[in-house]
PDB file of N, CA and C in Angstrom:
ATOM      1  N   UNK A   1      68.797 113.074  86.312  1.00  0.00           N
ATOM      2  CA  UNK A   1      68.141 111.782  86.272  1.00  0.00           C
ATOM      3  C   UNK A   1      69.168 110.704  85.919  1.00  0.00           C
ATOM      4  N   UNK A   2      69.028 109.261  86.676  1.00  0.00           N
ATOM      5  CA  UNK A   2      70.259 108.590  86.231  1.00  0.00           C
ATOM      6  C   UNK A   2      70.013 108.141  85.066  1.00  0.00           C
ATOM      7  N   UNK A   3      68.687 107.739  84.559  1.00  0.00           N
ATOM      8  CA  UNK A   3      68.552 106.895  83.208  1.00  0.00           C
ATOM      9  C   UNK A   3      67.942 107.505  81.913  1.00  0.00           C
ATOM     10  N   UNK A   4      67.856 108.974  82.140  1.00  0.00           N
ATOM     11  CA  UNK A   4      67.346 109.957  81.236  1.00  0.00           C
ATOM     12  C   UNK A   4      68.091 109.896  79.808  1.00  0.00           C
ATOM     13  N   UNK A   5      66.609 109.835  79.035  1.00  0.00           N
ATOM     14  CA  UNK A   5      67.777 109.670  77.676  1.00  0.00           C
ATOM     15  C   UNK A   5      68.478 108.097  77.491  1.00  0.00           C
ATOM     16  N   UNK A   6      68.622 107.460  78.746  1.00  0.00           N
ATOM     17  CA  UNK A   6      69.861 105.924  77.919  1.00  0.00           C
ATOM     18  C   UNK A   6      68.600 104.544  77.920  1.00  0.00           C
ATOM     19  N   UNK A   7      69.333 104.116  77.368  1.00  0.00           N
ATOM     20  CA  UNK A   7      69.139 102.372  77.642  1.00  0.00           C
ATOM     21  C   UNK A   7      68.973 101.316  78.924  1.00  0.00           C
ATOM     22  N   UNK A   8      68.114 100.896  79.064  1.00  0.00           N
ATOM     23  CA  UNK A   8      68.376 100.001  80.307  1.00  0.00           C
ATOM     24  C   UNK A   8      68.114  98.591  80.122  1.00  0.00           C
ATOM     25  N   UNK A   9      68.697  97.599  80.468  1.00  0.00           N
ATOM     26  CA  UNK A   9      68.035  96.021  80.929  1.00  0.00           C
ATOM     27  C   UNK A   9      67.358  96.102  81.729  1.00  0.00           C
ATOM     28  N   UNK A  10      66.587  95.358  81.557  1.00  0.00           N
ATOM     29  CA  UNK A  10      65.813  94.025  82.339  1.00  0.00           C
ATOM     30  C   UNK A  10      66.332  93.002  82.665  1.00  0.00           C
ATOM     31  N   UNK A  11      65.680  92.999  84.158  1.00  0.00           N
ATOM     32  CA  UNK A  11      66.362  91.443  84.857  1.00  0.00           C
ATOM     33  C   UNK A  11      65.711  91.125  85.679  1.00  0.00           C
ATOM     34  N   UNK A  12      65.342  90.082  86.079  1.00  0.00           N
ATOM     35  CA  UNK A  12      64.272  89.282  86.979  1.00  0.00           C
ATOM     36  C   UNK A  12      64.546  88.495  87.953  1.00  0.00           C
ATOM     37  N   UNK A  13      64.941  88.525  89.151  1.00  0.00           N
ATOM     38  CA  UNK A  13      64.638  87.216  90.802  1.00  0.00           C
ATOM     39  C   UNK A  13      63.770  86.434  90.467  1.00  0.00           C
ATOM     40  N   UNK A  14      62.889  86.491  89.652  1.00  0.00           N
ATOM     41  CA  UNK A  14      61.442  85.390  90.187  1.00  0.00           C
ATOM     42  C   UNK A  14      60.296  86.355  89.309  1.00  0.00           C
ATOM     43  N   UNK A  15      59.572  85.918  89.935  1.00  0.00           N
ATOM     44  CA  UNK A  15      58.100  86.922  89.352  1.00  0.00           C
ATOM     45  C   UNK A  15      58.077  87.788  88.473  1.00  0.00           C
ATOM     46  N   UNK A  16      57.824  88.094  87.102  1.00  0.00           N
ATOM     47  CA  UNK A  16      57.826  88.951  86.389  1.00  0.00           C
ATOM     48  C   UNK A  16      56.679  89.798  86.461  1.00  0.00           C
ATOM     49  N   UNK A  17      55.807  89.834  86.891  1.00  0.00           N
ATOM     50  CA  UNK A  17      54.874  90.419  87.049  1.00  0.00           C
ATOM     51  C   UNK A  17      53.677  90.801  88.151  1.00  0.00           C
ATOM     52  N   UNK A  18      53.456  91.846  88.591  1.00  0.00           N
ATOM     53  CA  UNK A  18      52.487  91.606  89.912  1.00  0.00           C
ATOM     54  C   UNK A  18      50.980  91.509  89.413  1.00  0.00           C
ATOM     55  N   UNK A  19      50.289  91.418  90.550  1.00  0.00           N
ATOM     56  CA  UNK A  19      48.820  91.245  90.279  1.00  0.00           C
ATOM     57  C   UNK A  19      48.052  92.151  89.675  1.00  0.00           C
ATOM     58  N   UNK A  20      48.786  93.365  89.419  1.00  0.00           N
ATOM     59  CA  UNK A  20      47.993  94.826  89.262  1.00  0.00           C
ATOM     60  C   UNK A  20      48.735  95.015  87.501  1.00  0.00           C
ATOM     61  N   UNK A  21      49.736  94.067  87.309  1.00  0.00           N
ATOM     62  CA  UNK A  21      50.431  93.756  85.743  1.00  0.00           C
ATOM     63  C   UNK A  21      51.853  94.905  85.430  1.00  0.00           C
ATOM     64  N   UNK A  22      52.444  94.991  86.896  1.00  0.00           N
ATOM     65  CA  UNK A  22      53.522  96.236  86.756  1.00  0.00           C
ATOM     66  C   UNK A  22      54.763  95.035  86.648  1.00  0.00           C
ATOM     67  N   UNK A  23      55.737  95.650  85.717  1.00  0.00           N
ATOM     68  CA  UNK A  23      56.638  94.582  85.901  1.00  0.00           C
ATOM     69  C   UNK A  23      57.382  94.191  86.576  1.00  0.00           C
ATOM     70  N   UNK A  24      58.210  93.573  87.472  1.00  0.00           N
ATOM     71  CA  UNK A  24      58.958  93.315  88.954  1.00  0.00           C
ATOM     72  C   UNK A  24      60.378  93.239  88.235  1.00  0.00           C
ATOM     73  N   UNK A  25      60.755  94.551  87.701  1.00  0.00           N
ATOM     74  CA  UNK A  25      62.346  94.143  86.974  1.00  0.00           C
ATOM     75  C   UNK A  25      63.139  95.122  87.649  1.00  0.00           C
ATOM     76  N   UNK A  26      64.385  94.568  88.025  1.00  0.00           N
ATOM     77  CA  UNK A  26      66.054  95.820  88.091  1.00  0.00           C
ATOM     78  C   UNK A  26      66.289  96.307  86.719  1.00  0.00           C
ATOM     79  N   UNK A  27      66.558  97.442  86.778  1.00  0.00           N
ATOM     80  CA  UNK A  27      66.769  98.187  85.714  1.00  0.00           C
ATOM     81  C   UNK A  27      68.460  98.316  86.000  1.00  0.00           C
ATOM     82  N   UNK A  28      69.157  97.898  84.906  1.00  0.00           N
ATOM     83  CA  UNK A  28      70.601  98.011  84.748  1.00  0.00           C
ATOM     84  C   UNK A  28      71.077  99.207  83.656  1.00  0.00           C
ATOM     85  N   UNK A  29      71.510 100.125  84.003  1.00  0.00           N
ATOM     86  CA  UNK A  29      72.519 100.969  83.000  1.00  0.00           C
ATOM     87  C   UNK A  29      73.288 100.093  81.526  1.00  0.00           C
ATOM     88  N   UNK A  30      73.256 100.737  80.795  1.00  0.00           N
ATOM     89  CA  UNK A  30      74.854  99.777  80.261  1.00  0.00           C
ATOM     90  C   UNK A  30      75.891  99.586  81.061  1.00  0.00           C
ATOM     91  N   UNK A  31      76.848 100.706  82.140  1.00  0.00           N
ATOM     92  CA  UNK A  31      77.735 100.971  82.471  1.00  0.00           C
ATOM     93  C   UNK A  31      77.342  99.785  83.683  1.00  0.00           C
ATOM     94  N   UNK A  32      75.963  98.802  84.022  1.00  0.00           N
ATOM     95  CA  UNK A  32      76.104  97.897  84.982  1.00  0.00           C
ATOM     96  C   UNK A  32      75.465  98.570  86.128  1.00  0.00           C
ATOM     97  N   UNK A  33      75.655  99.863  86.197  1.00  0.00           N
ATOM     98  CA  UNK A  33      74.845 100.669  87.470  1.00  0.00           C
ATOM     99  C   UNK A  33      73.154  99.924  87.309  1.00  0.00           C
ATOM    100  N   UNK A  34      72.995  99.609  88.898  1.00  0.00           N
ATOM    101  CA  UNK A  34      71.512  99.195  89.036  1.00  0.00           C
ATOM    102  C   UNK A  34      70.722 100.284  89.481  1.00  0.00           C
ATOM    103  N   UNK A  35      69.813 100.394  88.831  1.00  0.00           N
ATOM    104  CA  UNK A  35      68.720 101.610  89.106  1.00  0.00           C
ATOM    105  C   UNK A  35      68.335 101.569  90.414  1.00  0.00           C
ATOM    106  N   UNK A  36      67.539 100.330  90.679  1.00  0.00           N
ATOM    107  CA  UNK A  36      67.151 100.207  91.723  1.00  0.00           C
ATOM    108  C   UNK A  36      67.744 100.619  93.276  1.00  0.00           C
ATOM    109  N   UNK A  37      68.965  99.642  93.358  1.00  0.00           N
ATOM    110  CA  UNK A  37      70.061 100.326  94.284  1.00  0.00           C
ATOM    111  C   UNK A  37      70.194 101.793  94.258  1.00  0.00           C
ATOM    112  N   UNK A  38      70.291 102.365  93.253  1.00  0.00           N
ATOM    113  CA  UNK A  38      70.622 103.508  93.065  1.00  0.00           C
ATOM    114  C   UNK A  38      69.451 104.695  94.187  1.00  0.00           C
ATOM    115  N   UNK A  39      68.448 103.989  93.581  1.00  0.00           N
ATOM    116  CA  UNK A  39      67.105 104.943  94.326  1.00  0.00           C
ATOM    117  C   UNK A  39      67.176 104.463  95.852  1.00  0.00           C
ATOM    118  N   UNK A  40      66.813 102.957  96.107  1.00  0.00           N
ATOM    119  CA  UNK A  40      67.082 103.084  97.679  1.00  0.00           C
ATOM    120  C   UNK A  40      68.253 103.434  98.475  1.00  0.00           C
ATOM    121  N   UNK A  41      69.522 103.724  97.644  1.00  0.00           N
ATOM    122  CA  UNK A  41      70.726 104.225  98.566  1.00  0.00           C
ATOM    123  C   UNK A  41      69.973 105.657  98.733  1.00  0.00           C
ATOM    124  N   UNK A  42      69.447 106.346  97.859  1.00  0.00           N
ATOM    125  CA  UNK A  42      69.265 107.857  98.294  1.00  0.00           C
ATOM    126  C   UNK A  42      67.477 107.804  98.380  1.00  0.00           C
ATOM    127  N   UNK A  43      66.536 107.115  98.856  1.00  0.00           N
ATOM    128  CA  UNK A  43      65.921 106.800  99.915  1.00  0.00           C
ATOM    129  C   UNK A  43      64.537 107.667  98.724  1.00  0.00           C
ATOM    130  N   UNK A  44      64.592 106.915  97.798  1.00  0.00           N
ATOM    131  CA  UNK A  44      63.909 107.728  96.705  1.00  0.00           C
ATOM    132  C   UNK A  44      62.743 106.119  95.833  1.00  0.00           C
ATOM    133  N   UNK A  45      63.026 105.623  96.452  1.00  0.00           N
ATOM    134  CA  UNK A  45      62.079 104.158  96.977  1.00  0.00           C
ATOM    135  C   UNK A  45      61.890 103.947  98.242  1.00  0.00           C
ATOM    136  N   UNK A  46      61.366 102.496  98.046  1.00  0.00           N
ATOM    137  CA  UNK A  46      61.270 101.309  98.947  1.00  0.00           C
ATOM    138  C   UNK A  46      61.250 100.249  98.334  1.00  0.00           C
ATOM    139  N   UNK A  47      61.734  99.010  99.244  1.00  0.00           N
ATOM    140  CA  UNK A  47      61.489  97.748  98.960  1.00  0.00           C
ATOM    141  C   UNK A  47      60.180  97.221  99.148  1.00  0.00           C
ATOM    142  N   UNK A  48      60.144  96.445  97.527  1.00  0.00           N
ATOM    143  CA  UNK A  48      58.634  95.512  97.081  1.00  0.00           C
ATOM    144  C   UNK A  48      59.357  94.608  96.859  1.00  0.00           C
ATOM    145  N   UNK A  49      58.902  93.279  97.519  1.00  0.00           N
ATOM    146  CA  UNK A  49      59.002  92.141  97.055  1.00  0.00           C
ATOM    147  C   UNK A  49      57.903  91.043  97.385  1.00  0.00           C
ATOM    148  N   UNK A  50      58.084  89.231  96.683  1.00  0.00           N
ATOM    149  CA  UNK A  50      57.233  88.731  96.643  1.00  0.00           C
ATOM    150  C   UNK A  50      58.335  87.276  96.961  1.00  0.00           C
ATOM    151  N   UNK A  51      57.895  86.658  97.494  1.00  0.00           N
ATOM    152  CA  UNK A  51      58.568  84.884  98.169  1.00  0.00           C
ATOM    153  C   UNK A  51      59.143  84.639  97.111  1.00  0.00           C
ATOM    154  N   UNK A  52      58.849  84.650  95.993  1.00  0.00           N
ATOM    155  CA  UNK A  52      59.248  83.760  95.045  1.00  0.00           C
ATOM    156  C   UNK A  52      60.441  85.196  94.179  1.00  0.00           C
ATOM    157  N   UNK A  53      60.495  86.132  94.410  1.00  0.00           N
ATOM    158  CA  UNK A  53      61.419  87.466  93.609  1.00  0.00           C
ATOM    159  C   UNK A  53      62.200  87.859  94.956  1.00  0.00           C
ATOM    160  N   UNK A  54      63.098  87.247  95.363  1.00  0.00           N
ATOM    161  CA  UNK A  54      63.814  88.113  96.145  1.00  0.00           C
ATOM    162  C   UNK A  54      65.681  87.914  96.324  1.00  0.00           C
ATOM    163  N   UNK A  55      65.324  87.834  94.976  1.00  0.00           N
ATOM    164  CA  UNK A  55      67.270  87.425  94.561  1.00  0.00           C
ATOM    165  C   UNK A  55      68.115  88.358  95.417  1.00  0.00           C
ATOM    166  N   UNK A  56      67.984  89.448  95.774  1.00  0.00           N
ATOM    167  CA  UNK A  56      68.788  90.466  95.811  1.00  0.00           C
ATOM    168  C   UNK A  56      68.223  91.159  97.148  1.00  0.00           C
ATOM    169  N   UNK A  57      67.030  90.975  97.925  1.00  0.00           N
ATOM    170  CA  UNK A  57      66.124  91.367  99.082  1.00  0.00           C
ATOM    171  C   UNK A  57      67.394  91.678 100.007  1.00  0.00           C
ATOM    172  N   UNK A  58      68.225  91.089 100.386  1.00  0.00           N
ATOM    173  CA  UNK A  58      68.832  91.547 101.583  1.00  0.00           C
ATOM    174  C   UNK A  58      69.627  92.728 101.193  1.00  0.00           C
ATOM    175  N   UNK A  59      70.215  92.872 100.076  1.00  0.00           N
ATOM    176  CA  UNK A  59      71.352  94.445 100.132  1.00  0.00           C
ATOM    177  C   UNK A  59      70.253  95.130  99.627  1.00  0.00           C
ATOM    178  N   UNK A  60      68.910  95.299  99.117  1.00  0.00           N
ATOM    179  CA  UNK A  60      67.670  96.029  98.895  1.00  0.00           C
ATOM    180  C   UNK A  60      67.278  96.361 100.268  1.00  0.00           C
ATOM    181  N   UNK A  61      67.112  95.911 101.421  1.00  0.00           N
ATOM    182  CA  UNK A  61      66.890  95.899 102.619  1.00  0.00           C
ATOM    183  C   UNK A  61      67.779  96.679 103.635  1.00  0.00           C
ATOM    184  N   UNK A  62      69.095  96.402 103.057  1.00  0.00           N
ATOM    185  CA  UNK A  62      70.454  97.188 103.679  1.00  0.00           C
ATOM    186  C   UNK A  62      70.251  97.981 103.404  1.00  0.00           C
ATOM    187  N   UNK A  63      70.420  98.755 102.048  1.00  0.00           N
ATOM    188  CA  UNK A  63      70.157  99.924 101.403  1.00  0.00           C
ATOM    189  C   UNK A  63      69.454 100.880 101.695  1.00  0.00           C
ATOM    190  N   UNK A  64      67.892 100.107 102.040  1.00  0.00           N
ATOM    191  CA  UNK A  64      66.926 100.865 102.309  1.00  0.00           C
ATOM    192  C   UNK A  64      67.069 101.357 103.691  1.00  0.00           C
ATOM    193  N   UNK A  65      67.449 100.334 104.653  1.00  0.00           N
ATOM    194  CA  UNK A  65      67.531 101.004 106.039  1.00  0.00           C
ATOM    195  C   UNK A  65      68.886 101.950 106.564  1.00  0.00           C
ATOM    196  N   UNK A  66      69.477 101.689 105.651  1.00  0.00           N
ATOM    197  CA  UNK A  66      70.953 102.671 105.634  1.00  0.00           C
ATOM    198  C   UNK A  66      70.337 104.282 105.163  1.00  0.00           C
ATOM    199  N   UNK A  67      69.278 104.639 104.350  1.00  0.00           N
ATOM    200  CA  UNK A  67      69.229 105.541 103.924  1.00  0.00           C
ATOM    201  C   UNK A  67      67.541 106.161 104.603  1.00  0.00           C
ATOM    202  N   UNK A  68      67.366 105.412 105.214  1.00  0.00           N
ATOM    203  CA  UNK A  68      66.191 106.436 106.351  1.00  0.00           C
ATOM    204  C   UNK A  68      66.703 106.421 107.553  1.00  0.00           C
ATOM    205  N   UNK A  69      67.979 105.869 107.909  1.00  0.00           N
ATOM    206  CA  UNK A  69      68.659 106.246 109.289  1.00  0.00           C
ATOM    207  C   UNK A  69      69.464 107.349 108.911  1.00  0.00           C
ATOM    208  N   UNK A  70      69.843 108.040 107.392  1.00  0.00           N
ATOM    209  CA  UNK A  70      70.158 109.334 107.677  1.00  0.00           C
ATOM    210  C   UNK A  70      69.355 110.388 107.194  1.00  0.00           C
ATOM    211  N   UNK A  71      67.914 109.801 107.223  1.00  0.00           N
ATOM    212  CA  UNK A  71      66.736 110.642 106.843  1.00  0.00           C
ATOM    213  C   UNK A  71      67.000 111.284 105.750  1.00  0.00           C
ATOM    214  N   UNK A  72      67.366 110.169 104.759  1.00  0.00           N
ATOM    215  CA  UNK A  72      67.411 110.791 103.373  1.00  0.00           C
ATOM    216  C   UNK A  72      65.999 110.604 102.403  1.00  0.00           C
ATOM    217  N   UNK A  73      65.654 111.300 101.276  1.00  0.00           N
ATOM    218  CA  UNK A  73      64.574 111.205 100.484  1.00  0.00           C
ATOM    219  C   UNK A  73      63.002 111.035 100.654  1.00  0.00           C
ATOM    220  N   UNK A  74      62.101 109.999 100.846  1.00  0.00           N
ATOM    221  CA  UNK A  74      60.927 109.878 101.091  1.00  0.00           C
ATOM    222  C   UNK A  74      60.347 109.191 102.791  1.00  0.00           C
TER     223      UNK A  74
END
């Protein structure tokens, strides 16, 4: 697991919160590793976003389609 056991930040694009009250945050390592990235490079997400949260949408988008063109994870 990458974050088993450690510490993580919080960090926010926009929206802290969705309608259903889940929080819309990147999870950062100490070491700076982003969780998020982490899961859509190995295809263990998808991208959620909202107009107003999408600081980071395009390499979330790269990521994601880089890693079901080699039919990795979900």
């Amino acid at each position: 697991m990458l974050s088993l056991g450690k510490n993580v930040t919080l960090s926010y694009g926009g929206r802290r919160m969705d309608c259903n009250g889940r929080l819309l945050a990147h999870l950062h390592l100490p070491d700076g590793a982003w969780l998020q990235g982490a899961f859509l490079t190995q295809c263990m997400a998808r991208v959620y976003s909202f107009p107003d949260n999408r600081a980071v949408i395009v390499e979330m988008l790269e990521r994601e389609k880089a890693a079901q063109a080699k039919k990795l994870g979900i």
